[in-house]
N, C-alpha and C. Protein backbone atom coordinates (compact mmCIF):
# COMPACT_ATOMS: atom_id res chain seq x y z
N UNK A 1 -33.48 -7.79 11.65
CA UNK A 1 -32.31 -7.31 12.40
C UNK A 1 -31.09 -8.20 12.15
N UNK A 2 -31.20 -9.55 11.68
CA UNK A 2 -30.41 -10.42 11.92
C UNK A 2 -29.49 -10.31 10.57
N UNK A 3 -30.21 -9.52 9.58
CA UNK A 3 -29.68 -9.59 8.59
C UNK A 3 -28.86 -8.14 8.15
N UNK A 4 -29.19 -7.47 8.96
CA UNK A 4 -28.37 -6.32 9.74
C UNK A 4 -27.00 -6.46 9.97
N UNK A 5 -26.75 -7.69 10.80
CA UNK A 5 -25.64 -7.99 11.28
C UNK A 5 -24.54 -8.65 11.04
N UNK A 6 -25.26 -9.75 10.06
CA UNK A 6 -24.71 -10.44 9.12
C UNK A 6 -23.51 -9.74 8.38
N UNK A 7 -24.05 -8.44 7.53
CA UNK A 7 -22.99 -7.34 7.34
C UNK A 7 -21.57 -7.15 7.91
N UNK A 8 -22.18 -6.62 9.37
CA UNK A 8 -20.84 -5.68 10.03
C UNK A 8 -20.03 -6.98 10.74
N UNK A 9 -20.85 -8.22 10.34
CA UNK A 9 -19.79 -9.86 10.91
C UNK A 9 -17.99 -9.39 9.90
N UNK A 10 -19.16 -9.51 8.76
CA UNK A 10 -18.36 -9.79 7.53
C UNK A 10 -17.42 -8.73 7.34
N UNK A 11 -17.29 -7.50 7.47
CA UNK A 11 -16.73 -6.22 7.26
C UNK A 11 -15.92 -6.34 8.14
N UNK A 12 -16.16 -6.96 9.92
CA UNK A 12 -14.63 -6.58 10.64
C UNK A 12 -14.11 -7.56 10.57
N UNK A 13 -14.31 -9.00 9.83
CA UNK A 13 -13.48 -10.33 9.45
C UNK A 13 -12.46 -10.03 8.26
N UNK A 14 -12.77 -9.28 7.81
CA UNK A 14 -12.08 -8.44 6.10
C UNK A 14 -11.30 -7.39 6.71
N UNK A 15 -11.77 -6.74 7.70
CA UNK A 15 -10.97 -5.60 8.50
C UNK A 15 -9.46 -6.34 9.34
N UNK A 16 -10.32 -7.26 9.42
CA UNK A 16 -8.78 -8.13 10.40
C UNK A 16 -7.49 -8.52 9.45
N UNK A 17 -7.96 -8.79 8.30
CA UNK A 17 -7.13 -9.43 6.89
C UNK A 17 -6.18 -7.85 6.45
N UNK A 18 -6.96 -7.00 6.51
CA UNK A 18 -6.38 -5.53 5.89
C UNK A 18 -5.93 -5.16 6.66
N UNK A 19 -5.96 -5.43 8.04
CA UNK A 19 -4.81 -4.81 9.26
C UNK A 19 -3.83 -5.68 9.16
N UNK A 20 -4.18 -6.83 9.06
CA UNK A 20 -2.41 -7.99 8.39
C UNK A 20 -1.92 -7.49 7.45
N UNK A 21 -2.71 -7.30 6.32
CA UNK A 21 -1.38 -6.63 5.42
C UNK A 21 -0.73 -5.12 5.14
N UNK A 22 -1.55 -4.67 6.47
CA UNK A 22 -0.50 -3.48 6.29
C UNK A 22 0.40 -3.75 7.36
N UNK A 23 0.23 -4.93 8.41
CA UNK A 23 1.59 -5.34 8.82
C UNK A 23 2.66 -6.21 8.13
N UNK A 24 2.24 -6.62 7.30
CA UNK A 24 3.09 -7.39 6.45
C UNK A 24 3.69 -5.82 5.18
N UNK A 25 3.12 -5.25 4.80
CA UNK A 25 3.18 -4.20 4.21
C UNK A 25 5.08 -3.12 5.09
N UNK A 26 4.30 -3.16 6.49
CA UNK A 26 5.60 -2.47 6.91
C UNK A 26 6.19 -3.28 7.16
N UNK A 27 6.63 -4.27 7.29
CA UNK A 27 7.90 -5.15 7.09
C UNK A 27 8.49 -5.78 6.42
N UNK A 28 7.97 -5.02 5.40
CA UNK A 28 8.55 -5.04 3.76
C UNK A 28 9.33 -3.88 3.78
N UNK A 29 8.66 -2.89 4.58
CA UNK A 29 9.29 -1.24 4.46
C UNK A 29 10.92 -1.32 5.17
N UNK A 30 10.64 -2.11 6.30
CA UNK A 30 11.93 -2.23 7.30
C UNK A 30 12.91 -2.92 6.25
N UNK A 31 12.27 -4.03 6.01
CA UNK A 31 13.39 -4.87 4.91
C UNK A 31 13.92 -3.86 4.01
N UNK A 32 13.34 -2.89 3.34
CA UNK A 32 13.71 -1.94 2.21
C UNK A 32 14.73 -0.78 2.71
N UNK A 33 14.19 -0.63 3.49
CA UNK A 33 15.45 0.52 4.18
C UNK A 33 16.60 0.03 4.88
N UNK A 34 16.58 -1.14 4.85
CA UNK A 34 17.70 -1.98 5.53
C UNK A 34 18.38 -2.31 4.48
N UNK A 35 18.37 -1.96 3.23
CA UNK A 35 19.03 -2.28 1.98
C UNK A 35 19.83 -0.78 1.75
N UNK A 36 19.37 0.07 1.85
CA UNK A 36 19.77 1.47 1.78
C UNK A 36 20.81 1.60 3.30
N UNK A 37 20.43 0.93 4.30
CA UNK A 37 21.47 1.26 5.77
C UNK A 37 22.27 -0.03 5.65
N UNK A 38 22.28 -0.82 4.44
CA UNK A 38 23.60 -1.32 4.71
C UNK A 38 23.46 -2.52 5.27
N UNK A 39 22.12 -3.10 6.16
CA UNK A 39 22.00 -4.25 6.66
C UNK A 39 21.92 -4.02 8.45
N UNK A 40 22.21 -2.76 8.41
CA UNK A 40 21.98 -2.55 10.34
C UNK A 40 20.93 -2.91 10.86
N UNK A 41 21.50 -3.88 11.54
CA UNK A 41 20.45 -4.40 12.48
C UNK A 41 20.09 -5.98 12.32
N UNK A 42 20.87 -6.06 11.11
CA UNK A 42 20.60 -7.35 10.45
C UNK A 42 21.11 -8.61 10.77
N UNK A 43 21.30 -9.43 10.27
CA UNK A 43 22.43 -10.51 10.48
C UNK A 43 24.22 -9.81 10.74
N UNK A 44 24.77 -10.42 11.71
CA UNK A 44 26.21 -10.20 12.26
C UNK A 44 27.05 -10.44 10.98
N UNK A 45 28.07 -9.80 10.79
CA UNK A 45 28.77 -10.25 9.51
C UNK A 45 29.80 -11.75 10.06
N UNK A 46 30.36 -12.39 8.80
CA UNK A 46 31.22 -13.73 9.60
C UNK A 46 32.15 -12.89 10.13
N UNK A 47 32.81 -13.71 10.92
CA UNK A 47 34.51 -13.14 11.15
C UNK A 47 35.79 -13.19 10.14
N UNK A 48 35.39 -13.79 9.00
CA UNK A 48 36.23 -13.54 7.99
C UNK A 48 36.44 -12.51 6.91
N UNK A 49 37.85 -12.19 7.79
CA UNK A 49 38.08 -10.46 6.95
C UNK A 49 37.55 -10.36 5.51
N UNK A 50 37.84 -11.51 4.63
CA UNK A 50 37.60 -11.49 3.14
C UNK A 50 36.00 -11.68 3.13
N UNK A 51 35.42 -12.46 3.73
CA UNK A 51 33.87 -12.69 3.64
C UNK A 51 33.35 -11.46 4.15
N UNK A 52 33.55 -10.62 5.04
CA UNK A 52 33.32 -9.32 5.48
C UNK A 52 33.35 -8.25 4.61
N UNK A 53 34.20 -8.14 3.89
CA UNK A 53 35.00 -6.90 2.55
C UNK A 53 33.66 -7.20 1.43
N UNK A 54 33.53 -8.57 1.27
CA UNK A 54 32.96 -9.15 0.40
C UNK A 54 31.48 -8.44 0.59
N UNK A 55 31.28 -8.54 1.65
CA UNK A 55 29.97 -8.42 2.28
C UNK A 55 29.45 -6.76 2.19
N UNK A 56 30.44 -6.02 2.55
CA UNK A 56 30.51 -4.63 2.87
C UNK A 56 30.21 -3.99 0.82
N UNK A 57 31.40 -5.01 0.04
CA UNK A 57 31.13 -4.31 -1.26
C UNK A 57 29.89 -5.02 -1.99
N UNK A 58 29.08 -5.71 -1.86
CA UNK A 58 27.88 -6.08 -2.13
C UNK A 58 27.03 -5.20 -1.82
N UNK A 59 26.85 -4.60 -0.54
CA UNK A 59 25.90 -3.82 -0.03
C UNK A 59 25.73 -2.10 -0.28
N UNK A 60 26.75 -2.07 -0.71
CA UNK A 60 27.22 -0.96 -0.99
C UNK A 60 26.55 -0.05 -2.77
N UNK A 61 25.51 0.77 -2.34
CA UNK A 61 24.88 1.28 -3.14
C UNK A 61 25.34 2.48 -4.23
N UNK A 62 24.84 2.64 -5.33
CA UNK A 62 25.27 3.90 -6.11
C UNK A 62 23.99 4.81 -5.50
N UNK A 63 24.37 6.04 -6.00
CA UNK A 63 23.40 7.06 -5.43
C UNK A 63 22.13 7.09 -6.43
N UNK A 64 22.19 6.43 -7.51
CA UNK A 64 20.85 6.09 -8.09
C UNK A 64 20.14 5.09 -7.67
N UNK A 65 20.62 3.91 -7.27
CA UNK A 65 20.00 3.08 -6.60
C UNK A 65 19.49 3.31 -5.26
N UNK A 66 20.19 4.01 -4.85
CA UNK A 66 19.71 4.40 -3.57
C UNK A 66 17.96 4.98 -4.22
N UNK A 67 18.37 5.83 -5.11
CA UNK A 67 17.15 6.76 -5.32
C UNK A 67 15.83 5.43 -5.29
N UNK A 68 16.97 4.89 -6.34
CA UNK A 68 15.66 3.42 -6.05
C UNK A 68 15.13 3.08 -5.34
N UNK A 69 15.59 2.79 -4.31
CA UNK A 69 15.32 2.19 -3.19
C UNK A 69 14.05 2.52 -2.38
N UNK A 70 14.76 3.89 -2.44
CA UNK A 70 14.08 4.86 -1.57
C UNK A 70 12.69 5.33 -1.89
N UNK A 71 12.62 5.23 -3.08
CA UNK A 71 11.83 5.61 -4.01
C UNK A 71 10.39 4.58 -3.60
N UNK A 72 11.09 3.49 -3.80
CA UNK A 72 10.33 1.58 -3.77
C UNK A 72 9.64 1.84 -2.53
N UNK A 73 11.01 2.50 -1.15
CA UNK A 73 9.53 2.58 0.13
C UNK A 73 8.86 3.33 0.24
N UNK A 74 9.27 4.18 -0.51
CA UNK A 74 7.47 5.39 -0.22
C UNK A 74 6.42 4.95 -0.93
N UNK A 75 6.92 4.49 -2.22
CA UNK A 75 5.44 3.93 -2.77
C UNK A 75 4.80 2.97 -1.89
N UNK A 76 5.62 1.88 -1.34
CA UNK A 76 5.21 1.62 -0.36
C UNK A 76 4.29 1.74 0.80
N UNK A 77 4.73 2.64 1.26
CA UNK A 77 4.29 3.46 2.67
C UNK A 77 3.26 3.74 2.21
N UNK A 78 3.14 4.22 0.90
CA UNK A 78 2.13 4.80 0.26
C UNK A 78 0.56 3.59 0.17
N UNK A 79 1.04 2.93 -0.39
CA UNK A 79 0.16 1.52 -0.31
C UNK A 79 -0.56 1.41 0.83
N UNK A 80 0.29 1.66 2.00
CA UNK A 80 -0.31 1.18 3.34
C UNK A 80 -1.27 2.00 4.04
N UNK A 81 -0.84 3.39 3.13
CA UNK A 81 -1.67 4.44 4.09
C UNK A 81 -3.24 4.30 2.91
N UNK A 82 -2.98 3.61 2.11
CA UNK A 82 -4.30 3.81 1.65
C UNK A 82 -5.12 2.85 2.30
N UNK A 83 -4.85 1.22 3.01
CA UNK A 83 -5.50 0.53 3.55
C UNK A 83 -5.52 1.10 4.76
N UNK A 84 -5.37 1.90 5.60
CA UNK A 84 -5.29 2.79 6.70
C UNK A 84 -6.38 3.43 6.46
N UNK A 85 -6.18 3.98 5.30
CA UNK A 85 -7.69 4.62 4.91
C UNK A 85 -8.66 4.16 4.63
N UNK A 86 -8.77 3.02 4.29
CA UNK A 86 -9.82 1.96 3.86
C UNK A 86 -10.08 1.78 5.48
N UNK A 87 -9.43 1.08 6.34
CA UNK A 87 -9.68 1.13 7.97
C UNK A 87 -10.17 1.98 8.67
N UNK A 88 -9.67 3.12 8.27
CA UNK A 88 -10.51 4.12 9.18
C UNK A 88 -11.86 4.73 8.60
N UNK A 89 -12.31 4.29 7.42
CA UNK A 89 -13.46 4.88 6.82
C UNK A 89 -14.22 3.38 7.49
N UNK A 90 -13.93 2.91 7.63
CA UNK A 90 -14.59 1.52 8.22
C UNK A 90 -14.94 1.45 9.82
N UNK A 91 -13.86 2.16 9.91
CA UNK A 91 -14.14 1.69 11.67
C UNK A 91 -15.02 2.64 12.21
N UNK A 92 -16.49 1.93 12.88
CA UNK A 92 -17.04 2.31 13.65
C UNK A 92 -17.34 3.23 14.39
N UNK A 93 -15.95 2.89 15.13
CA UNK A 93 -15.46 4.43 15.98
C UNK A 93 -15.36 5.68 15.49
N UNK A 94 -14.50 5.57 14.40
CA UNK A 94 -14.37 6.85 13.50
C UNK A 94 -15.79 7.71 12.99
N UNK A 95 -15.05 9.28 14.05
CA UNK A 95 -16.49 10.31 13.96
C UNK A 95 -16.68 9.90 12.53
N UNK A 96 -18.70 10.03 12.17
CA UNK A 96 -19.07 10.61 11.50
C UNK A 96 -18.14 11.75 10.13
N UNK A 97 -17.48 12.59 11.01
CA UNK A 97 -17.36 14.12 10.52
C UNK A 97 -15.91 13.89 9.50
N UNK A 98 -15.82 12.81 9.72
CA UNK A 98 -14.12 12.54 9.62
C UNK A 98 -14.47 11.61 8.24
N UNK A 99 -15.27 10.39 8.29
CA UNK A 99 -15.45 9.95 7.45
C UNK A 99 -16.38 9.91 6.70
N UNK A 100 -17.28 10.14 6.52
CA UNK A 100 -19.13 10.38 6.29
C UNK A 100 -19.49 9.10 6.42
N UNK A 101 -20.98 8.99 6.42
CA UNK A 101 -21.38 8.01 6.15
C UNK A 101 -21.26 7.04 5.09
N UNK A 102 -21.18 5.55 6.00
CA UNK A 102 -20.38 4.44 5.10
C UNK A 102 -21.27 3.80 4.02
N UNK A 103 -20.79 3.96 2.76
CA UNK A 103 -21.82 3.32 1.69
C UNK A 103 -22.14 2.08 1.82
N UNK A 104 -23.58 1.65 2.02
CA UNK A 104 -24.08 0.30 1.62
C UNK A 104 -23.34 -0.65 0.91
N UNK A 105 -22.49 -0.63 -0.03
CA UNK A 105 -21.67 -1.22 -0.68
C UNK A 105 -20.82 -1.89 0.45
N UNK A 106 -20.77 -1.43 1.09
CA UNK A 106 -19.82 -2.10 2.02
C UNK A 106 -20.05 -3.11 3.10
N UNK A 107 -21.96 -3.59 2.43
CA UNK A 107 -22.54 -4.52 3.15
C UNK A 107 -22.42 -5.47 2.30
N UNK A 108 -21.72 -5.52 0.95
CA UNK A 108 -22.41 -6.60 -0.14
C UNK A 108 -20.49 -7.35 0.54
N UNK A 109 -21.28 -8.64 0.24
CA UNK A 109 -20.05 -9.86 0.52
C UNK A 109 -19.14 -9.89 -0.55
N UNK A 110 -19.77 -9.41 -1.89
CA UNK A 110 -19.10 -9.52 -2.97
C UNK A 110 -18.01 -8.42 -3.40
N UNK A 111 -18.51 -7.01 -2.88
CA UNK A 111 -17.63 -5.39 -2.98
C UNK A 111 -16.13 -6.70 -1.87
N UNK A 112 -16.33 -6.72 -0.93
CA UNK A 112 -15.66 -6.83 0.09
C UNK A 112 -14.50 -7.72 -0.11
N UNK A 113 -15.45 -9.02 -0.98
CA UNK A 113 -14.21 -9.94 -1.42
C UNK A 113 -13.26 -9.38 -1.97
N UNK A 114 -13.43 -8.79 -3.33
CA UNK A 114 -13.23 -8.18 -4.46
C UNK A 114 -12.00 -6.86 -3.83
N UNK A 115 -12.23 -5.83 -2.95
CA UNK A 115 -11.31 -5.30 -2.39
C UNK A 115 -10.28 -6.01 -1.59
N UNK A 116 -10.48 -7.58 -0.45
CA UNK A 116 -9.49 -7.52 -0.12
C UNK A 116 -8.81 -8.61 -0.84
N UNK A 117 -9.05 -9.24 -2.09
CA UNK A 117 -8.06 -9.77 -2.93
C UNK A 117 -7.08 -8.70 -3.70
N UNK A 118 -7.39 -7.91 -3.86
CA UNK A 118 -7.06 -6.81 -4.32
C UNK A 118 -5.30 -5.95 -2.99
N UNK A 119 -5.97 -6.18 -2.18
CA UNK A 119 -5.16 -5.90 -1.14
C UNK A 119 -4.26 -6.86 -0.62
N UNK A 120 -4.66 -8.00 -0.90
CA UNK A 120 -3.27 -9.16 -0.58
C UNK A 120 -2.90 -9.10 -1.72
N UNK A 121 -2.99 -8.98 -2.77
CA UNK A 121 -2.21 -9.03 -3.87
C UNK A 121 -1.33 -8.07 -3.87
N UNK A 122 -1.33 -6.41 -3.71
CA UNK A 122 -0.62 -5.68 -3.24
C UNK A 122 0.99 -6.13 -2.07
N UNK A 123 0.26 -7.19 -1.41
CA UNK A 123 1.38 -7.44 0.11
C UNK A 123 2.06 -8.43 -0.48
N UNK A 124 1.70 -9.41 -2.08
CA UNK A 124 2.58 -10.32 -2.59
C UNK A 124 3.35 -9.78 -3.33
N UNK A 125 2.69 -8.70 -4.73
CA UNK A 125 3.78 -7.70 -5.33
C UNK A 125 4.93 -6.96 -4.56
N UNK A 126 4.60 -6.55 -3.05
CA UNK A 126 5.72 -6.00 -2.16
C UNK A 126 7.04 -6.42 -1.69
N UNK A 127 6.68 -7.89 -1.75
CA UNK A 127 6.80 -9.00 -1.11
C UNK A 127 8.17 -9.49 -2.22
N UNK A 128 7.54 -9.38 -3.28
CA UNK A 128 8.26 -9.75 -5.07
C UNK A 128 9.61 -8.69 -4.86
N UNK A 129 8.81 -7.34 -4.44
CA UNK A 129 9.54 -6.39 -4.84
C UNK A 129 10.89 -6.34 -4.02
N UNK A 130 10.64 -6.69 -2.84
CA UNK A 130 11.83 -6.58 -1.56
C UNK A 130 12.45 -7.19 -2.04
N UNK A 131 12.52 -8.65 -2.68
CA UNK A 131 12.89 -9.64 -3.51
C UNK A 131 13.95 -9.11 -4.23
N UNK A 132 13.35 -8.03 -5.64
CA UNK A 132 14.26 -7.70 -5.90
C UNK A 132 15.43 -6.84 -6.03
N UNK A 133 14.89 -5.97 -5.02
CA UNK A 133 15.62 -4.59 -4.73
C UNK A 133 16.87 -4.69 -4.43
N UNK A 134 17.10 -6.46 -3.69
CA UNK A 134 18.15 -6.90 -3.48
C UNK A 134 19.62 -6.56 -4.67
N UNK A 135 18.87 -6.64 -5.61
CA UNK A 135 20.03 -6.19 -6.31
C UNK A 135 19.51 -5.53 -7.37
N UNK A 136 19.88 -4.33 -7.33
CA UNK A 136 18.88 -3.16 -8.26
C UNK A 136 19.48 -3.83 -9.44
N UNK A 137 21.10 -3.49 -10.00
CA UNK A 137 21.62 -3.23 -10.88
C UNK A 137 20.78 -4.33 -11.91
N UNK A 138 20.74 -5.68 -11.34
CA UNK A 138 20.66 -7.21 -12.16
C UNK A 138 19.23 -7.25 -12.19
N UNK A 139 18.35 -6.19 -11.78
CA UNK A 139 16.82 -6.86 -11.57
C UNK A 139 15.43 -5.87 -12.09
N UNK A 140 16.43 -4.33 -12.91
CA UNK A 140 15.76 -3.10 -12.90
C UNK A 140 14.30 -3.71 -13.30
N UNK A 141 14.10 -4.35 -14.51
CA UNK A 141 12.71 -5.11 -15.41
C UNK A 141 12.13 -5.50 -14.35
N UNK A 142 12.74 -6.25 -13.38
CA UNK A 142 11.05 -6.85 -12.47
C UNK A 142 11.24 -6.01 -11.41
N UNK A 143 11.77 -4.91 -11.05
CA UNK A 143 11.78 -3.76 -9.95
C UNK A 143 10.24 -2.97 -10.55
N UNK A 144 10.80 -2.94 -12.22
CA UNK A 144 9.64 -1.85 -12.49
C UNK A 144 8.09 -2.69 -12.80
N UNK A 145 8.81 -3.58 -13.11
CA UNK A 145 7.18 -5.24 -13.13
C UNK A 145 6.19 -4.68 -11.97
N UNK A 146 7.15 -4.99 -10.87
CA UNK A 146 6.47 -5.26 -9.56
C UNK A 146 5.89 -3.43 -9.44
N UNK A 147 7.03 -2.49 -9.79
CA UNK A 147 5.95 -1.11 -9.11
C UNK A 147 4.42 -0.87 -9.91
N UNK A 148 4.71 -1.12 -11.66
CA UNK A 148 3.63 -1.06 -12.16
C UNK A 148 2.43 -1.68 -11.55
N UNK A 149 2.25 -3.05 -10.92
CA UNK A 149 1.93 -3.79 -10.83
C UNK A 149 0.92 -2.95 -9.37
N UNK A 150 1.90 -2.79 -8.50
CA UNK A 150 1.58 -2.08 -6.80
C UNK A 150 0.65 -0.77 -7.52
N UNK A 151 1.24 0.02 -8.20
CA UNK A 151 0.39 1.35 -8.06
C UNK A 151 -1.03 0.96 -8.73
N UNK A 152 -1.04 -0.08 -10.14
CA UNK A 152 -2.11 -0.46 -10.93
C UNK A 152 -3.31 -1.46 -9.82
N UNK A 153 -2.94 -1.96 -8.98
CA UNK A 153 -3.86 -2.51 -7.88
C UNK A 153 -4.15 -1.72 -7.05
N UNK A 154 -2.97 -0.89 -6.51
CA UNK A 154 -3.68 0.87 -5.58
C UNK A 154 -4.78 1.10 -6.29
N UNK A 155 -4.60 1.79 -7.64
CA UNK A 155 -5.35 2.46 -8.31
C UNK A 155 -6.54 1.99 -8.15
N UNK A 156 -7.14 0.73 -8.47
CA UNK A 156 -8.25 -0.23 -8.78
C UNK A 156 -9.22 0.30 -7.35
N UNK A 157 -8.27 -0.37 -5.70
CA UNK A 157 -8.42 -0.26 -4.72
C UNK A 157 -9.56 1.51 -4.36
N UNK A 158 -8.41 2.48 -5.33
CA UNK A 158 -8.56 3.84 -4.25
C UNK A 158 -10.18 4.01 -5.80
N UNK A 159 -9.97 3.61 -6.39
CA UNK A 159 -10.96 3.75 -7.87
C UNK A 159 -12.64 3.23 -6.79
N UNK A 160 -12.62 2.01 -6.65
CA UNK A 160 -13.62 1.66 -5.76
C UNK A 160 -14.49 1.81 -4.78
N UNK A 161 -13.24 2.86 -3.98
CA UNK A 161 -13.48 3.21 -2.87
C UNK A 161 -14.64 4.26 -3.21
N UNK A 162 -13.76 5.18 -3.95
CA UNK A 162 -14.69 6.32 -4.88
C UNK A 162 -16.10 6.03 -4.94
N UNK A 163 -16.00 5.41 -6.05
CA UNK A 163 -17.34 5.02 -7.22
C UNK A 163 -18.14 4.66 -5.50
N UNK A 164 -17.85 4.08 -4.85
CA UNK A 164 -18.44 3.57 -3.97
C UNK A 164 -19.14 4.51 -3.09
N UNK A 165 -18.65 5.51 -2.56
CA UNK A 165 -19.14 6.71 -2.13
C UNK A 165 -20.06 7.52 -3.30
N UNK A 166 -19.65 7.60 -4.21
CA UNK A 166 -20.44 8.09 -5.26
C UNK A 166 -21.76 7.63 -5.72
N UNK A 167 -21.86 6.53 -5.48
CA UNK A 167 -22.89 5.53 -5.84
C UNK A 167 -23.72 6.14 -4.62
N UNK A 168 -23.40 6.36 -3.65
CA UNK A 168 -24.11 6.45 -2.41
C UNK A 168 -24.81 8.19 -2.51
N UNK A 169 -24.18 8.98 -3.12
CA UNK A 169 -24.61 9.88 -3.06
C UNK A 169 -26.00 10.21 -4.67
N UNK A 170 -25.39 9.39 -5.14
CA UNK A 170 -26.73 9.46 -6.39
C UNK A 170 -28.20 8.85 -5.88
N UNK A 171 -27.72 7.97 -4.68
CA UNK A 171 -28.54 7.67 -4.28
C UNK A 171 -29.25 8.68 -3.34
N UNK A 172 -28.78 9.81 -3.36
CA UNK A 172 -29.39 10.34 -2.04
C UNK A 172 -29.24 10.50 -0.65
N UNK A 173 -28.46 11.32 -0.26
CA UNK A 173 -28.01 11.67 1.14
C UNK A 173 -28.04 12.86 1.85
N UNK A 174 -27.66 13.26 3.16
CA UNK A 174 -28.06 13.93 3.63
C UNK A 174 -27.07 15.27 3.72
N UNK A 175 -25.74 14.29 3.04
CA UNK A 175 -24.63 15.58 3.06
C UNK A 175 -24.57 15.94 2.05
N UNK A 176 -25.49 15.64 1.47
CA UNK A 176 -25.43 16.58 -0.01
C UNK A 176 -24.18 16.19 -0.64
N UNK A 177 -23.55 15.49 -1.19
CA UNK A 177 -22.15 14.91 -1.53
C UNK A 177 -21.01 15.17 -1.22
N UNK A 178 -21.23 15.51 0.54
CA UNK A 178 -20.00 16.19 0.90
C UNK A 178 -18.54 14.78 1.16
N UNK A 179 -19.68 13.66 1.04
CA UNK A 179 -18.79 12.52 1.94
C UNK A 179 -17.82 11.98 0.35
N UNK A 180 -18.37 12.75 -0.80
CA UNK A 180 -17.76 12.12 -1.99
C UNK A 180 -16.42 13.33 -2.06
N UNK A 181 -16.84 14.31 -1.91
CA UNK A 181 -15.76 15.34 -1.78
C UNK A 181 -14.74 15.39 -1.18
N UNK A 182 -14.72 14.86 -0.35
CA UNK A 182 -13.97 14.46 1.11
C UNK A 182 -13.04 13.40 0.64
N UNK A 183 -13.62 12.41 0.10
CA UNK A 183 -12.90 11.25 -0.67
C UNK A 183 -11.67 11.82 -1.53
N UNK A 184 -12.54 12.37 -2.60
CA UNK A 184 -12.18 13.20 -3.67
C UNK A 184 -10.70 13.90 -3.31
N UNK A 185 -10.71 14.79 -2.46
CA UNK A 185 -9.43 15.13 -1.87
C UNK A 185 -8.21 14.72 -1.82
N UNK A 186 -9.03 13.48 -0.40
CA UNK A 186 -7.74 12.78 0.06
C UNK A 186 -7.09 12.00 -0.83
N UNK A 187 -7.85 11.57 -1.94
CA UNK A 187 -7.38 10.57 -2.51
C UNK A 187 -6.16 11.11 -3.77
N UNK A 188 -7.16 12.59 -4.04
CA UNK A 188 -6.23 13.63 -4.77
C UNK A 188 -4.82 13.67 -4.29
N UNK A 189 -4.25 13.69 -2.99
CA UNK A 189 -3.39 14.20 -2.37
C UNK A 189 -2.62 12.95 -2.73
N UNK A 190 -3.51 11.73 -2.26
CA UNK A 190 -2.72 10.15 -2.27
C UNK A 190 -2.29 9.94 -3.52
N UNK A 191 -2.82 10.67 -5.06
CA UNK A 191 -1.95 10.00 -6.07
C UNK A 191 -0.95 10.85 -6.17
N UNK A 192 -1.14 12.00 -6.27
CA UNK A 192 -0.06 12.89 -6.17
C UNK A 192 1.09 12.20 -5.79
N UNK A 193 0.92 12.41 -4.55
CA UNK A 193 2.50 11.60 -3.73
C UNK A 193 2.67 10.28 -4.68
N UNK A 194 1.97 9.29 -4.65
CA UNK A 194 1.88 8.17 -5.70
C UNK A 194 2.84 8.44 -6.75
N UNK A 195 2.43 9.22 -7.66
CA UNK A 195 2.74 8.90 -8.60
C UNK A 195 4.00 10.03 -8.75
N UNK A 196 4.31 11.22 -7.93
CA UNK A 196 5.62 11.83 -7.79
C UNK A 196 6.90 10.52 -7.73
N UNK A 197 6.22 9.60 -6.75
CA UNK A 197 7.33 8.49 -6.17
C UNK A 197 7.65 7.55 -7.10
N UNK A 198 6.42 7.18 -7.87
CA UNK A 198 6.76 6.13 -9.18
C UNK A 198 7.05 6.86 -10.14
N UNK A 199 7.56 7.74 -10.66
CA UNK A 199 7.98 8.94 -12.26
C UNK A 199 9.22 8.88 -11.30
N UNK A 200 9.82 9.42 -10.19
CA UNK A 200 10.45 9.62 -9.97
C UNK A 200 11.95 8.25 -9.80
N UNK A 201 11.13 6.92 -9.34
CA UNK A 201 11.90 5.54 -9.71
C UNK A 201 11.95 5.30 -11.17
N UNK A 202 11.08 5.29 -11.59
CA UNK A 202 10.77 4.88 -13.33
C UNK A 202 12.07 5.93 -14.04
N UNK A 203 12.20 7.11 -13.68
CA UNK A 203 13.46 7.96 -13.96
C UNK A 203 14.83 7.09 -13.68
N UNK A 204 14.90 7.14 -12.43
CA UNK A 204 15.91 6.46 -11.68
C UNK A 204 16.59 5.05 -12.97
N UNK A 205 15.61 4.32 -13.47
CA UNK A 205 16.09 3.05 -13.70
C UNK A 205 16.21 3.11 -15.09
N UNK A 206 16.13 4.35 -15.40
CA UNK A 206 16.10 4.23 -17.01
C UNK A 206 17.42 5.02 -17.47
């Protein structure tokens, strides 16, 4: 029994790490759209008319960059909803019906490491990226560094998840591979949007 438990120690200690970075994740998002609004909400401007003007034409976007921008937080958003999904196929609570049954894989210490390095690395590329969004015009090369970088670690992430359910069903189950199908879907839907949002920046900067 003891070795039972050992498991689900380890899975909600890794669960705690992947709920940090999808908070660190959305406050990358806030930072990003605060580049597109101009800074509302942000730091007060000085009181000097010229440092103000100064300030106002710095911030001040073309409508391709904007696209950029905009572009940068959905992939984003996008990122986060996949560790959302990684969370809720995890959590406990979550019916049965919603997630199927959770593959054994997700008892090994080693699957677990391996995904959430994978997932802080994601919240440092984000992290890079807010970095440089700061100034599209001077930074397009490591704008597109950093997206390659975010969707190619998604990918790995949502790739795993898969095989992982899959593995489970070669093994034999009771839903008949409905819990791989199910995957299969959502995840369908998740590159879609994915990769609409990155063709659609990768356009933008070229």
């Amino acid at each position: 029994m003891m070795e039972r438990d050992l498991p689900a120690s380890e899975l909600e200690a890794v669960r705690k790490s992947w709920k940090d970075v999808g908070g660190l994740l959305e406050d990358c998002e806030k930072e990003i759209k605060e580049i597109v609004d101009g800074g509302e909400g942000g730091e007060e401007f000085d009181e000097d008319d010229d440092d103000e003007e100064e300030q106002e034409e710095k911030e001040e976007l073309s409508e391709k960059e904007k696209e950029i921008v905009l572009g940068a937080h959905t992939l984003l958003r996008l990122s986060r909803l996949l560790i959302n999904r990684l969370l809720t196929l995890t959590n406990s609570t979550t019916p049965t019906t919603t997630k199927g049954a959770l593959p054994k894989k997700f008892e090994s210490e080693e699957f677990l490491t391996g995904l959430t390095k994978s997932i802080k690395r994601i919240s440092e590329k984000a992290d890079d990226l807010a970095g440089v969004l700061e100034d599209v015009e001077e930074e397009k090369e490591g704008i597109e560094k950093c997206l390659e970088e975010i969707v190619k670690i998604g990918e790995k992430v949502s790739r795993e998840i898969e095989e992982a359910y899959e593995e489970q069903d070669e093994e034999g189950t009771t839903e008949g591979g409905k819990s791989t199908k199910r995957q299969g879907e959502w995840f369908e839907v998740w590159r879609g949007q994915r990769d609409k949002a990155h063709q659609s920046i990768l356009g933008a900067l070229r």
